[in-house]
PDB file of N, CA and C in Angstrom:
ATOM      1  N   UNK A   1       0.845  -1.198   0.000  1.00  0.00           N
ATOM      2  CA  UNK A   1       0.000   0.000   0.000  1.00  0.00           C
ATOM      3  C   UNK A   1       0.882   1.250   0.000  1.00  0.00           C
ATOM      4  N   UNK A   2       0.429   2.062  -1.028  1.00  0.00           N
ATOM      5  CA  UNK A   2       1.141   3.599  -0.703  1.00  0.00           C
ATOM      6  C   UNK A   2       0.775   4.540   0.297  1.00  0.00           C
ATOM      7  N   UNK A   3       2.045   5.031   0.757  1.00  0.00           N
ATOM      8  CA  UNK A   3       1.599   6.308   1.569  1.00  0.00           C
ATOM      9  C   UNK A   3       2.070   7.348   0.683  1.00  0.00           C
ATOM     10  N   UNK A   4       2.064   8.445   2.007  1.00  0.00           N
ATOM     11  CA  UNK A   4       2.255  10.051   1.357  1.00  0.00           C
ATOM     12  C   UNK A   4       3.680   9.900   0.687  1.00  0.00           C
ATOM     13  N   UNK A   5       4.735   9.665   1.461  1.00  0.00           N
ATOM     14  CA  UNK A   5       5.696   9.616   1.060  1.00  0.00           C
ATOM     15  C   UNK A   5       6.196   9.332  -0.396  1.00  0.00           C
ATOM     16  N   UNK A   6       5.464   7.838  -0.310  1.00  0.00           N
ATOM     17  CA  UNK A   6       5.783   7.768  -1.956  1.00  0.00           C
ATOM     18  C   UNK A   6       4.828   8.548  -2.610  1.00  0.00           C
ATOM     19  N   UNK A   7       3.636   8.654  -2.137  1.00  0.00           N
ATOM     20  CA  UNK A   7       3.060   9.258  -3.536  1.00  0.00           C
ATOM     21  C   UNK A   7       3.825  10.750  -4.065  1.00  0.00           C
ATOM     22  N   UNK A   8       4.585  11.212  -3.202  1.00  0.00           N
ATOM     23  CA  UNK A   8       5.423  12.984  -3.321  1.00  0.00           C
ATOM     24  C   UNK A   8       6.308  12.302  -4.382  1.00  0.00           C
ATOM     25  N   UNK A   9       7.148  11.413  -3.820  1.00  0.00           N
ATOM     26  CA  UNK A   9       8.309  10.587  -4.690  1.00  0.00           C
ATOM     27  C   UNK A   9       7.734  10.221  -6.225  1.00  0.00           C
ATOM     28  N   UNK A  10       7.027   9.231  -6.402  1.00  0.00           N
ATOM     29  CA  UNK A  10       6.380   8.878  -7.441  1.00  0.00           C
ATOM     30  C   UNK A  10       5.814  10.328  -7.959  1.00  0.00           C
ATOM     31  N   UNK A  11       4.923  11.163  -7.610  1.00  0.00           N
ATOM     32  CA  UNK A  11       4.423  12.119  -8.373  1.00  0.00           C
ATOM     33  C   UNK A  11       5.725  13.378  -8.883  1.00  0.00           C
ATOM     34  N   UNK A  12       6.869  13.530  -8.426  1.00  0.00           N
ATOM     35  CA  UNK A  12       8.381  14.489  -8.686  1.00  0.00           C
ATOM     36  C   UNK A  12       8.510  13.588 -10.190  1.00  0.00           C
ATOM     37  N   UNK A  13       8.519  12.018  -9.855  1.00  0.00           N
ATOM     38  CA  UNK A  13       9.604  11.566 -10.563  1.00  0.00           C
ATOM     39  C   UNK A  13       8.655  11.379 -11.915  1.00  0.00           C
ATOM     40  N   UNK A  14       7.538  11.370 -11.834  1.00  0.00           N
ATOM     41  CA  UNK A  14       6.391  11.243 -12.945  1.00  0.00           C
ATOM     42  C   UNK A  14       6.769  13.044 -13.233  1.00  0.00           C
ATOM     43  N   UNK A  15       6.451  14.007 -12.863  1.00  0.00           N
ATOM     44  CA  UNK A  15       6.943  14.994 -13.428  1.00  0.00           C
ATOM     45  C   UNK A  15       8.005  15.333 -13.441  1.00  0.00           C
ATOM     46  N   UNK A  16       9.287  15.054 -13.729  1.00  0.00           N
ATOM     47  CA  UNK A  16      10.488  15.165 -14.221  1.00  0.00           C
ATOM     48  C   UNK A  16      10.949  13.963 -15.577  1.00  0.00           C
ATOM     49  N   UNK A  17       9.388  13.018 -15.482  1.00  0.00           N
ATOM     50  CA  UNK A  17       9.754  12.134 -16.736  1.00  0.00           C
ATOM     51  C   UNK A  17       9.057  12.824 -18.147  1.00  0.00           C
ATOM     52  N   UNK A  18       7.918  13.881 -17.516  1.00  0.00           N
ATOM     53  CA  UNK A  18       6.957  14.610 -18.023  1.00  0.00           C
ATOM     54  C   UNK A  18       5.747  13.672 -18.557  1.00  0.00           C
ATOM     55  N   UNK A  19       5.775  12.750 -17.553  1.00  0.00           N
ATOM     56  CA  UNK A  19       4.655  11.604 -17.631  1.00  0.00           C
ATOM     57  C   UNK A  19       2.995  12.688 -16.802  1.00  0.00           C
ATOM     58  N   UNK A  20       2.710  13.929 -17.189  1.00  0.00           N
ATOM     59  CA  UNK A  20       2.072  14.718 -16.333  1.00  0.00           C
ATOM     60  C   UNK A  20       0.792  13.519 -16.002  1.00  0.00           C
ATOM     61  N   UNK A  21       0.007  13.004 -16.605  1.00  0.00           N
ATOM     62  CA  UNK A  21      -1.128  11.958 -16.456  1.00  0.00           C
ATOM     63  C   UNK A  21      -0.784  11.485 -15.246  1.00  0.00           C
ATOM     64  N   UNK A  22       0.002  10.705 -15.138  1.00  0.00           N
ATOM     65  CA  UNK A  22       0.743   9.726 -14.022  1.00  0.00           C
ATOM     66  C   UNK A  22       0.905  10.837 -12.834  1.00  0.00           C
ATOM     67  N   UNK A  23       1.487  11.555 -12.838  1.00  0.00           N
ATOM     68  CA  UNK A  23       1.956  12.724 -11.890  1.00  0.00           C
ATOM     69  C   UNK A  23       0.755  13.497 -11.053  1.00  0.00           C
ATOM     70  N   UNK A  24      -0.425  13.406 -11.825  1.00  0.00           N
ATOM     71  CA  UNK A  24      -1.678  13.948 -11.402  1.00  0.00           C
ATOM     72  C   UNK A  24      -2.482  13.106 -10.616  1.00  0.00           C
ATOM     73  N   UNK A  25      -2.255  11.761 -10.945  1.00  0.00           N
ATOM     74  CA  UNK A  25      -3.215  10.954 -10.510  1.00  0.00           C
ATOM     75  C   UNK A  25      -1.939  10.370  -9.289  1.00  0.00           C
ATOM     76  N   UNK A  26      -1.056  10.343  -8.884  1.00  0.00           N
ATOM     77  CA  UNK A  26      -0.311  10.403  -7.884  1.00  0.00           C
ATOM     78  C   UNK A  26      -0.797  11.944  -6.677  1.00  0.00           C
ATOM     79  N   UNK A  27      -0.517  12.688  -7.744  1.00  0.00           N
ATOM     80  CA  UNK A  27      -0.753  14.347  -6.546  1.00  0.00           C
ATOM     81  C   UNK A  27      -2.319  13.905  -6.166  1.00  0.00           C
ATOM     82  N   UNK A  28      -2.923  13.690  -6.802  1.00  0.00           N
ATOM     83  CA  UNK A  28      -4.727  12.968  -6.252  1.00  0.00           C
ATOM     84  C   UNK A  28      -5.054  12.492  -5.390  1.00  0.00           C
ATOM     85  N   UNK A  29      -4.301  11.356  -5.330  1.00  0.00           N
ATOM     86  CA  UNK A  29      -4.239  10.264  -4.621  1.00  0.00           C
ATOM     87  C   UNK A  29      -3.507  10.437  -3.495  1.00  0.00           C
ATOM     88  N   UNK A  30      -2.557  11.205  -3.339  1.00  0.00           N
ATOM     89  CA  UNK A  30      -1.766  11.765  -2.274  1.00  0.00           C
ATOM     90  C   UNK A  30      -2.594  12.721  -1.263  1.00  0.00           C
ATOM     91  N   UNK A  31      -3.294  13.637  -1.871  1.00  0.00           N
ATOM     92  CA  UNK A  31      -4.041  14.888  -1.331  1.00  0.00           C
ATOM     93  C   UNK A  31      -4.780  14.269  -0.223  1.00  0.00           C
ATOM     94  N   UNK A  32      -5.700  13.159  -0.932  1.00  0.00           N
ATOM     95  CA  UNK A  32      -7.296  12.360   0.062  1.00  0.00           C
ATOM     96  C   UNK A  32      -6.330  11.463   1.498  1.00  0.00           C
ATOM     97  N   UNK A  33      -4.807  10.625   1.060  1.00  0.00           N
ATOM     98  CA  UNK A  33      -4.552  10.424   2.202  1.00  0.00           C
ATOM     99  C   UNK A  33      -5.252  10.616   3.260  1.00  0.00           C
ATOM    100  N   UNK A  34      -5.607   9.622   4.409  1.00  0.00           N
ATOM    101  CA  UNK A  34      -5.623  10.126   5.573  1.00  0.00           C
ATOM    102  C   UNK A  34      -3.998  10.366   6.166  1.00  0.00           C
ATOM    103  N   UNK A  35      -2.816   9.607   5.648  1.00  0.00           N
ATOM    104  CA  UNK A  35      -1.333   9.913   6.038  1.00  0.00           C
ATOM    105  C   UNK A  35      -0.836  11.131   5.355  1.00  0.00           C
ATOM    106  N   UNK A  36      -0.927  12.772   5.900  1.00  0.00           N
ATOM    107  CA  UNK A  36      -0.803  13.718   5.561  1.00  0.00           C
ATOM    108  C   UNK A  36       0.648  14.491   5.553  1.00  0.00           C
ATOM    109  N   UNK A  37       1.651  13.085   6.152  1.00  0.00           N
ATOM    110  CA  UNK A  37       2.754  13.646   6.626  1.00  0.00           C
ATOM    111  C   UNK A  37       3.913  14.098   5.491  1.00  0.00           C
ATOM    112  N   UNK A  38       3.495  14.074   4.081  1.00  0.00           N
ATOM    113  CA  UNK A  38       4.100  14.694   2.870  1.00  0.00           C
ATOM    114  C   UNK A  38       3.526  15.277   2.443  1.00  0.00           C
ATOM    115  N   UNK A  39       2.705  16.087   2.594  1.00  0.00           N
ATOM    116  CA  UNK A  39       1.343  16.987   1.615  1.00  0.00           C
ATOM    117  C   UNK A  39       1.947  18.542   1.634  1.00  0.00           C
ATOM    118  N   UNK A  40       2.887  18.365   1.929  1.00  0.00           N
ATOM    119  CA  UNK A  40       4.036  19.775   1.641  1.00  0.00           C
ATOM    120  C   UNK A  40       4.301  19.664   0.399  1.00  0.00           C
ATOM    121  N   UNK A  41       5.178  18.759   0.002  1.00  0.00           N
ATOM    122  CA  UNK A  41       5.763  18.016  -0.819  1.00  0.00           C
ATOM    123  C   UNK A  41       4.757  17.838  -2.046  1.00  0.00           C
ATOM    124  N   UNK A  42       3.589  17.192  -1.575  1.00  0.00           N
ATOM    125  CA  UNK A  42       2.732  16.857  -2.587  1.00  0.00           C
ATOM    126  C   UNK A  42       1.875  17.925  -3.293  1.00  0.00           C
ATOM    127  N   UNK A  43       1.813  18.929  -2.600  1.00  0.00           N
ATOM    128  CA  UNK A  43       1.239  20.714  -3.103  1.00  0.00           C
ATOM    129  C   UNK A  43       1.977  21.135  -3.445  1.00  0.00           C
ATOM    130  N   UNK A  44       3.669  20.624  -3.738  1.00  0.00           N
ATOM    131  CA  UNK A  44       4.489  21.437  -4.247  1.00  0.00           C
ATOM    132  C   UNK A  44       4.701  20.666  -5.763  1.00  0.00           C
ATOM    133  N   UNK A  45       4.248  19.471  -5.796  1.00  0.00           N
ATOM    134  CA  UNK A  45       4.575  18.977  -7.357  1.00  0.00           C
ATOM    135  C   UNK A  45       3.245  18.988  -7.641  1.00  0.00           C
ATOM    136  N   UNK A  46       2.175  19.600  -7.330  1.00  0.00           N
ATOM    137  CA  UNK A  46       0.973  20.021  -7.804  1.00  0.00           C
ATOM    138  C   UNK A  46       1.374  21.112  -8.789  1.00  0.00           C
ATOM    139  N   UNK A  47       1.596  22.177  -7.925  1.00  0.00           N
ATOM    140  CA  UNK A  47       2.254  23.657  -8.261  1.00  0.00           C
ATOM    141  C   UNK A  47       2.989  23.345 -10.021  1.00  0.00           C
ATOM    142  N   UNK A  48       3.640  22.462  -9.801  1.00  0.00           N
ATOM    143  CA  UNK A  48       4.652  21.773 -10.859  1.00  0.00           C
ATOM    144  C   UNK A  48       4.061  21.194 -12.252  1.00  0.00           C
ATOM    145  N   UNK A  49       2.978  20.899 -11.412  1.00  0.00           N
ATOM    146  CA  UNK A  49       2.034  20.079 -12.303  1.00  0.00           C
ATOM    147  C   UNK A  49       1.336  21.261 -13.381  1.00  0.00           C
ATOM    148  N   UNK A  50       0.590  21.969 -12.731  1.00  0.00           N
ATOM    149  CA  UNK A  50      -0.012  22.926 -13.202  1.00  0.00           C
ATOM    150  C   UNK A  50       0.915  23.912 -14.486  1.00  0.00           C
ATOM    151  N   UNK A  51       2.340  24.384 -13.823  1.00  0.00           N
ATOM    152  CA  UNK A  51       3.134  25.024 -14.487  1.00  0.00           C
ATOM    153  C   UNK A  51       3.360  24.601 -15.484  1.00  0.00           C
ATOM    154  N   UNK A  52       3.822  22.574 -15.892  1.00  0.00           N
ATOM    155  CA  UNK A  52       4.250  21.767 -17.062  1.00  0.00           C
ATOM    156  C   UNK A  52       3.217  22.129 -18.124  1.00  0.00           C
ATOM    157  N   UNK A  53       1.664  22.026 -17.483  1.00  0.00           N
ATOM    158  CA  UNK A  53       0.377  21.730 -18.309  1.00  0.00           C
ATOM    159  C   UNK A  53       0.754  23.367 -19.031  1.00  0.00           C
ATOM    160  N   UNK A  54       1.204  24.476 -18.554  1.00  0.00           N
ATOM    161  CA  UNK A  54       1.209  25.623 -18.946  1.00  0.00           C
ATOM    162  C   UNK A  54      -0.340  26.471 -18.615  1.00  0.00           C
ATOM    163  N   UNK A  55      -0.752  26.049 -17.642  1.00  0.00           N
ATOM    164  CA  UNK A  55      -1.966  26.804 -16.615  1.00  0.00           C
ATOM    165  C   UNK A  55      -1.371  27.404 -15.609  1.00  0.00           C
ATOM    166  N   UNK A  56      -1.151  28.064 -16.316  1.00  0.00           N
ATOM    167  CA  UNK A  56       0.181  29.519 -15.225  1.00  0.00           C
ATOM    168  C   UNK A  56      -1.033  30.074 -14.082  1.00  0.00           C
ATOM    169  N   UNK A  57      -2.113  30.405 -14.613  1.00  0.00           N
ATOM    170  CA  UNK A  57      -2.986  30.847 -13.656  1.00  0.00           C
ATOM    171  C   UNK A  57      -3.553  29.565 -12.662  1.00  0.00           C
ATOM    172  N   UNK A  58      -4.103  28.929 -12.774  1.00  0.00           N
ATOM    173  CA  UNK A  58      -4.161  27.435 -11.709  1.00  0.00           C
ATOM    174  C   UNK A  58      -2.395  27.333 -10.464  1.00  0.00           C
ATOM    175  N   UNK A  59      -1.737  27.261 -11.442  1.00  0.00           N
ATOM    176  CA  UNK A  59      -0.110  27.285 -10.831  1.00  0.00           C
ATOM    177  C   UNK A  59      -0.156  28.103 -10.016  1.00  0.00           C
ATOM    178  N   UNK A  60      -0.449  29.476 -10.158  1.00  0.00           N
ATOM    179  CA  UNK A  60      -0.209  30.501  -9.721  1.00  0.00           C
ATOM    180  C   UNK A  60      -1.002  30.995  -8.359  1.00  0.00           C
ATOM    181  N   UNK A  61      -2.345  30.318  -8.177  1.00  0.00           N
ATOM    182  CA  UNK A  61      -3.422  30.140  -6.770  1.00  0.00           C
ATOM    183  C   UNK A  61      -2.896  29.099  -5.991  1.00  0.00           C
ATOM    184  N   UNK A  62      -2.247  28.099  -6.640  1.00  0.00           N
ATOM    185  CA  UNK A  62      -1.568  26.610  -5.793  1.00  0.00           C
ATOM    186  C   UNK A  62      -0.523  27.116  -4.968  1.00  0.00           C
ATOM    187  N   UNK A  63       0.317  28.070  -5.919  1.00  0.00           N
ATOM    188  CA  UNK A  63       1.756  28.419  -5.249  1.00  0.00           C
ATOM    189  C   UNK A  63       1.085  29.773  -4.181  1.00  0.00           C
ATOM    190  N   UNK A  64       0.210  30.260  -4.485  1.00  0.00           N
ATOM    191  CA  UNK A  64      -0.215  31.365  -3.004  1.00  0.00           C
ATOM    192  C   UNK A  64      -0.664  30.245  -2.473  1.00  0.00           C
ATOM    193  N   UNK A  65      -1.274  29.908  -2.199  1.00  0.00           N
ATOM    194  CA  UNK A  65      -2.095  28.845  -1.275  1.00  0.00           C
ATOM    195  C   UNK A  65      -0.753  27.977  -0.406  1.00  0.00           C
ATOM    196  N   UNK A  66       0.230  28.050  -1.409  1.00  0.00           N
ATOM    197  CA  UNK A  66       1.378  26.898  -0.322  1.00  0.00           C
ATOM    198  C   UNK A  66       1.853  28.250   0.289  1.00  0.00           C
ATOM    199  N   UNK A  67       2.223  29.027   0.151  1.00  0.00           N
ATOM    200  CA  UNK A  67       3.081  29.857   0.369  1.00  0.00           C
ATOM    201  C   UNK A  67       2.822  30.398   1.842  1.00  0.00           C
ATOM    202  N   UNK A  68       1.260  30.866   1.844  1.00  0.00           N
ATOM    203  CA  UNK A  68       0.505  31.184   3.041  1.00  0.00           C
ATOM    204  C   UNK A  68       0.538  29.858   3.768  1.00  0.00           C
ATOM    205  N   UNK A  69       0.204  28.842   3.271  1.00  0.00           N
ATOM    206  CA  UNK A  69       0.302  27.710   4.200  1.00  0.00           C
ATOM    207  C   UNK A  69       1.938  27.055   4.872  1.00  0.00           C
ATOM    208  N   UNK A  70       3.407  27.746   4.074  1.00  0.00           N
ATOM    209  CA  UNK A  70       4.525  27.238   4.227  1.00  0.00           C
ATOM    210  C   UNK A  70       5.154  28.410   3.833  1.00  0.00           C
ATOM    211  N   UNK A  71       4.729  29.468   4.467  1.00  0.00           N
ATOM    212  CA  UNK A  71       5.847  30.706   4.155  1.00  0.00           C
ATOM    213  C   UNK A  71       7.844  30.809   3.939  1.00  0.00           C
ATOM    214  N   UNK A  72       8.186  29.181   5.301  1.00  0.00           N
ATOM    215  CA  UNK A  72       9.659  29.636   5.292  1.00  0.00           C
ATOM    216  C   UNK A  72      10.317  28.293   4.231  1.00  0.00           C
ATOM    217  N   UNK A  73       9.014  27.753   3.405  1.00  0.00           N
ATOM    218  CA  UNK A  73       9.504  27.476   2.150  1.00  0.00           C
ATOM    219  C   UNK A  73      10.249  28.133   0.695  1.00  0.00           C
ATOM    220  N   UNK A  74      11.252  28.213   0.517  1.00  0.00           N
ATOM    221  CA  UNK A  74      12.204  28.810  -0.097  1.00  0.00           C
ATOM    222  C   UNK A  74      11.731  28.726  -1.659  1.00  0.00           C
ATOM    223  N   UNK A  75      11.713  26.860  -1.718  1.00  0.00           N
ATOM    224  CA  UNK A  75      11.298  26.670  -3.116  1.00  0.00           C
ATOM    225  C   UNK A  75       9.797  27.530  -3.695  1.00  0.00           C
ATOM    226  N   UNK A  76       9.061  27.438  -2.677  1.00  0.00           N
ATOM    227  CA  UNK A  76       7.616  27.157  -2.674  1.00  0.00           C
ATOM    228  C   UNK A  76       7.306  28.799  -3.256  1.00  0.00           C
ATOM    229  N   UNK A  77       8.158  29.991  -2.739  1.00  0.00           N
ATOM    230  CA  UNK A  77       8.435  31.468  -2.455  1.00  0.00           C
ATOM    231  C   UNK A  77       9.066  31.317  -4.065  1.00  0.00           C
ATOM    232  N   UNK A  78       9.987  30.937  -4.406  1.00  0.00           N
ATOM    233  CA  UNK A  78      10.502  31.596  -6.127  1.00  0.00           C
ATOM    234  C   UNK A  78       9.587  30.553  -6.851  1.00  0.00           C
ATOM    235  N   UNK A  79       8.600  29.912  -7.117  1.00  0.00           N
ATOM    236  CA  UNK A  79       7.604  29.266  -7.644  1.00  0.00           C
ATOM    237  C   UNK A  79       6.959  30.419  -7.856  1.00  0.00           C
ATOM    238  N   UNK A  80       6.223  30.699  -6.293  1.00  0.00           N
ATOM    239  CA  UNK A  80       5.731  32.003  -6.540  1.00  0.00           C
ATOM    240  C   UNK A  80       5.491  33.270  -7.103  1.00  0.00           C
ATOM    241  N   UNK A  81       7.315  33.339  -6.673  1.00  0.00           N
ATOM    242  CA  UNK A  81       7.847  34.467  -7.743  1.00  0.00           C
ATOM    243  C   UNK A  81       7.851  34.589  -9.129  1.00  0.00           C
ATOM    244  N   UNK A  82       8.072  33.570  -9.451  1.00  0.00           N
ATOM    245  CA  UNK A  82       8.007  33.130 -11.405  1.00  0.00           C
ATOM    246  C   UNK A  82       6.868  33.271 -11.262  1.00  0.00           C
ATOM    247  N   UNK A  83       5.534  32.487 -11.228  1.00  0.00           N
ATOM    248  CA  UNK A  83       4.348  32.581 -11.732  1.00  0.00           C
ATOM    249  C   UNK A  83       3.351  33.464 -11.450  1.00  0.00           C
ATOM    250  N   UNK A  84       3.859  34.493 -10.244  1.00  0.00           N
ATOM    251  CA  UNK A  84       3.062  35.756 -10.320  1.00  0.00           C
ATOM    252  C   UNK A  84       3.227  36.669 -11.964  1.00  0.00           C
ATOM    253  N   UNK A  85       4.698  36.688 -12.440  1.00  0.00           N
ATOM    254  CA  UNK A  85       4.988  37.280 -13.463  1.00  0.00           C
ATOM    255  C   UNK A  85       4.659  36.362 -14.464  1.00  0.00           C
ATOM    256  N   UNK A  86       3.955  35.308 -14.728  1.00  0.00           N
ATOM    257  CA  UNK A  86       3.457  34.957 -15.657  1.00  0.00           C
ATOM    258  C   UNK A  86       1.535  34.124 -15.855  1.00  0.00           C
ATOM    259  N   UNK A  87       1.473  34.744 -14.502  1.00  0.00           N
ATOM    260  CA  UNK A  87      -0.471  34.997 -14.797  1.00  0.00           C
ATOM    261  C   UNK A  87      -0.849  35.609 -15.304  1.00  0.00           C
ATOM    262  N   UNK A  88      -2.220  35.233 -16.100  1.00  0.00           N
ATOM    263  CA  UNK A  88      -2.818  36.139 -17.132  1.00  0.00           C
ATOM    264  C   UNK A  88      -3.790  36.973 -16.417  1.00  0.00           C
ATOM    265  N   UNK A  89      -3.617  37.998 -16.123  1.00  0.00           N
ATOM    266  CA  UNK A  89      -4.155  38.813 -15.152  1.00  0.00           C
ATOM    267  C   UNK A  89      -5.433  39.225 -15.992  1.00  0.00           C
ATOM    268  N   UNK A  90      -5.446  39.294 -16.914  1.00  0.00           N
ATOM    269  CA  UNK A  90      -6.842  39.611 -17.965  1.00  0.00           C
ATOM    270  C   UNK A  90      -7.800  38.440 -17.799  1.00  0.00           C
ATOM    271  N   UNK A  91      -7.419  37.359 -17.254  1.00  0.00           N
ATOM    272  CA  UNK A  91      -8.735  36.401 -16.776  1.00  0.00           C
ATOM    273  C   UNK A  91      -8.638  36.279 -15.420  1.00  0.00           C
ATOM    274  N   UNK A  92      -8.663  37.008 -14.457  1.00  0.00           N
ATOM    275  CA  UNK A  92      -9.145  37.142 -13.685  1.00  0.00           C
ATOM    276  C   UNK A  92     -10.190  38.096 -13.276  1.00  0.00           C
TER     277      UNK A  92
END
């Protein structure tokens, strides 16, 4: 049976193969866990997820949403930074 752990692991390594399908249905499956003890991790290759698909705006509510939730996240903060400067502010 999977936990959080792998599903963070498995869902990085599915998006760094750019297998995004696989990678989504890992970040999914990770989220509902009741074992929540990687869901840092797993909102952060969400974030990732979103960015690959090129839904800069989706990306871009994921990475505020971690950010407020994990401020002295470093990665989580220049995610941020990139995809504020590339939301389409005309659909919002």
């Amino acid at each position: 049976e999977m936990n959080s752990f792998m599903y963070a692991q498995y869902a990085s390594i599915a998006l760094d193969e750019g297998d995004l399908e696989k990678a989504l249905q890992y970040i999914e499956s990770g989220k509902i866990l009741e074992d929540q003890s990687n869901i840092q991790e797993i909102l952060f290759d969400e974030i990732i997820y979103y960015e690959k698909m090129k839904d800069f705006n989706t990306a871009y509510e994921k990475a505020r949403e971690f950010v407020e939730a994990y401020p002295a996240d470093a990665g989580g903060k220049n995610e941020y930074d990139i995809l504020f400067t590339r939301q389409n502010i005309s659909e919002k």
